[in-house]
Protein backbone atom coordinates (compact mmCIF):
# COMPACT_ATOMS: atom_id res chain seq x y z
CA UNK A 1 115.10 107.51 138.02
CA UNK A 2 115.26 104.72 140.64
CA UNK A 3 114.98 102.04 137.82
CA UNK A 4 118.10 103.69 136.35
CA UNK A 5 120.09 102.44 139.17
CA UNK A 6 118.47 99.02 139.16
CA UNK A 7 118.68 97.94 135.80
CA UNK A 8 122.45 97.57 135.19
CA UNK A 9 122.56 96.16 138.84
CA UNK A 10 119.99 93.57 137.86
CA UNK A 11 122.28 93.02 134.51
CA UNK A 12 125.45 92.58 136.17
CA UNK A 13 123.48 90.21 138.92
CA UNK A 14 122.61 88.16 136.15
CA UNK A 15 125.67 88.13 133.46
CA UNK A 16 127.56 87.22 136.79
CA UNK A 17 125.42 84.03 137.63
CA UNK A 18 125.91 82.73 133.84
CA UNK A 19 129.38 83.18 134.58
CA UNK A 20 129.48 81.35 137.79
CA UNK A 21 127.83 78.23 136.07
CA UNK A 22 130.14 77.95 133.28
CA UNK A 23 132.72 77.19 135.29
CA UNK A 24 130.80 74.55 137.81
CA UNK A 25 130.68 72.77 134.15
CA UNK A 26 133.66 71.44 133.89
CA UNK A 27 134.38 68.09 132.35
CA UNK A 28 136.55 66.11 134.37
CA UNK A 29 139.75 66.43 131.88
CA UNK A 30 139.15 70.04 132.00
CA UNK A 31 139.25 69.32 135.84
CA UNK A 32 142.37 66.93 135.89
CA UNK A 33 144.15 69.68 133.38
CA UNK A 34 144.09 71.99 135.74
CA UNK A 35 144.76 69.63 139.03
CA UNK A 36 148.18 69.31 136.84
CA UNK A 37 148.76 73.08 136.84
CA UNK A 38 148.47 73.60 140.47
CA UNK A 39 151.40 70.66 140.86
CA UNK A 40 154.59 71.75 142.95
CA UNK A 41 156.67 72.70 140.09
CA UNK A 42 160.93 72.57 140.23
CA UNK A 43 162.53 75.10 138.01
CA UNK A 44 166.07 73.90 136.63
CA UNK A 45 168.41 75.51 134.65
CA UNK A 46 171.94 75.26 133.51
CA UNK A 47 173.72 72.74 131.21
CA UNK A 48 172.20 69.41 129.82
CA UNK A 49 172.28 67.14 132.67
CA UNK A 50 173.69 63.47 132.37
CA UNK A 51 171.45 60.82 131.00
CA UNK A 52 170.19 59.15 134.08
CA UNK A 53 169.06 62.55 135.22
CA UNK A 54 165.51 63.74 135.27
CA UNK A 55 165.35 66.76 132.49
CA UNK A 56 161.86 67.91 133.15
CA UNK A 57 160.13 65.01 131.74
CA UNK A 58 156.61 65.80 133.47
CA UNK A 59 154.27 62.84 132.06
CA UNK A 60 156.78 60.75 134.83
CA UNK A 61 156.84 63.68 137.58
CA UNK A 62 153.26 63.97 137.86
CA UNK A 63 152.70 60.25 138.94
CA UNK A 64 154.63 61.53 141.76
CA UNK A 65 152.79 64.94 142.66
CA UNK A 66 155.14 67.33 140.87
CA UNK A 67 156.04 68.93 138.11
CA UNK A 68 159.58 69.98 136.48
CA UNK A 69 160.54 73.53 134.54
CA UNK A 70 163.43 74.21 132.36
CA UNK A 71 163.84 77.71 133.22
CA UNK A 72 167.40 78.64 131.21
CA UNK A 73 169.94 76.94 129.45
CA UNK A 74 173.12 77.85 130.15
CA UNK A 75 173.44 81.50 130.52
CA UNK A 76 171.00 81.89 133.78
CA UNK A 77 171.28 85.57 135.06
CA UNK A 78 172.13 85.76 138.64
CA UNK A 79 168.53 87.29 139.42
CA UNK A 80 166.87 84.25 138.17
CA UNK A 81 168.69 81.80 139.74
CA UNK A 82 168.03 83.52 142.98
CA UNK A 83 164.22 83.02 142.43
CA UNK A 84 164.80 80.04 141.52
CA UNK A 85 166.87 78.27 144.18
CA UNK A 86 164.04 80.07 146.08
CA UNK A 87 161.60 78.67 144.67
CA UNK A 88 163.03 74.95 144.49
CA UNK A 89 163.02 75.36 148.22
CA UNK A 90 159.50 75.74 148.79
CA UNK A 91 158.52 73.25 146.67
CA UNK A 92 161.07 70.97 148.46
CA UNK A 93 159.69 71.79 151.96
CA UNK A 94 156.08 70.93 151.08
CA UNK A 95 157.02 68.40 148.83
CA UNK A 96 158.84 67.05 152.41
CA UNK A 97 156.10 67.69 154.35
CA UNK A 98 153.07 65.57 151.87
CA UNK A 99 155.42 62.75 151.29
CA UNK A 100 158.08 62.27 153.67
CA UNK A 101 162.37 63.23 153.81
CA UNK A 102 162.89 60.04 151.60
CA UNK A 103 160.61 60.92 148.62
CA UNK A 104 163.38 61.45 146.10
CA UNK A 105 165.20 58.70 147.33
CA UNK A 106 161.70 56.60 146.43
CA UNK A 107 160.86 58.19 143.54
CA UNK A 108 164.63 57.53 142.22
CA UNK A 109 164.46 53.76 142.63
CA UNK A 110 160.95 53.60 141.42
CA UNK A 111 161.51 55.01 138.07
CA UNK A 112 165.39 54.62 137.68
CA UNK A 113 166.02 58.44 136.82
CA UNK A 114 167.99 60.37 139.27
CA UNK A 115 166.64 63.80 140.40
CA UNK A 116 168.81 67.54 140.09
CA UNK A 117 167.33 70.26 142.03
CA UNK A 118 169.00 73.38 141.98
CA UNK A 119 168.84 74.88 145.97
CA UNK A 120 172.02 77.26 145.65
């Protein structure tokens, strides 16, 4: 009876270190892929912005520690914009606090595109 309760702890001991060493394999794209994932990410909605304007174009943003989302086009319900601006605030605040007030006045003259972040 005792080795009744041991056995299937014993299993899930060991189907739970095979697990754990899977992921401590990781190649180093598989590393940098998700490094990109966890970036600060700006969600934007609305209409088309104007041609100098940034429009989500992530393989630039990244350089720069963030990331850009086109939530909605035009017809954004009130409830998402909300969570939005919300959002864009966050990210704004720690994107402040890692790289200074002036970052998007840098990262503006540095690549020539001019940044839209929705706040209200």
């Amino acid at each position: 009876m005792k080795y009744l309760l041991i056995l299937p702890l014993a299993i899930l001991l060991f189907v739970s270190c095979v697990d754990n060493s899977k992921t401590s394999n990781q190649t180093d794209s598989e590393t940098a892929e998700n490094d990109t994932e966890n970036f600060p990410t700006f969600q934007i909605y609305g209409e088309l912005l104007p041609v100098d304007c940034l429009n989500g174009e992530n393989s630039i943003t990244e350089k720069y520690g963030f990331r850009m989302e086109r939530i909605s086009g035009c017809n954004v319900g009130v409830f998402q914009a909300i969570i939005a601006n919300i959002n864009n605030k966050v990210v704004l605040e720690k994107m402040n606090i890692k790289y200074g007030k002036n970052w998007q006045a840098k990262f503006e003259k540095e690549t020539g595109y001019k940044l839209w972040i929705p706040l209200d």
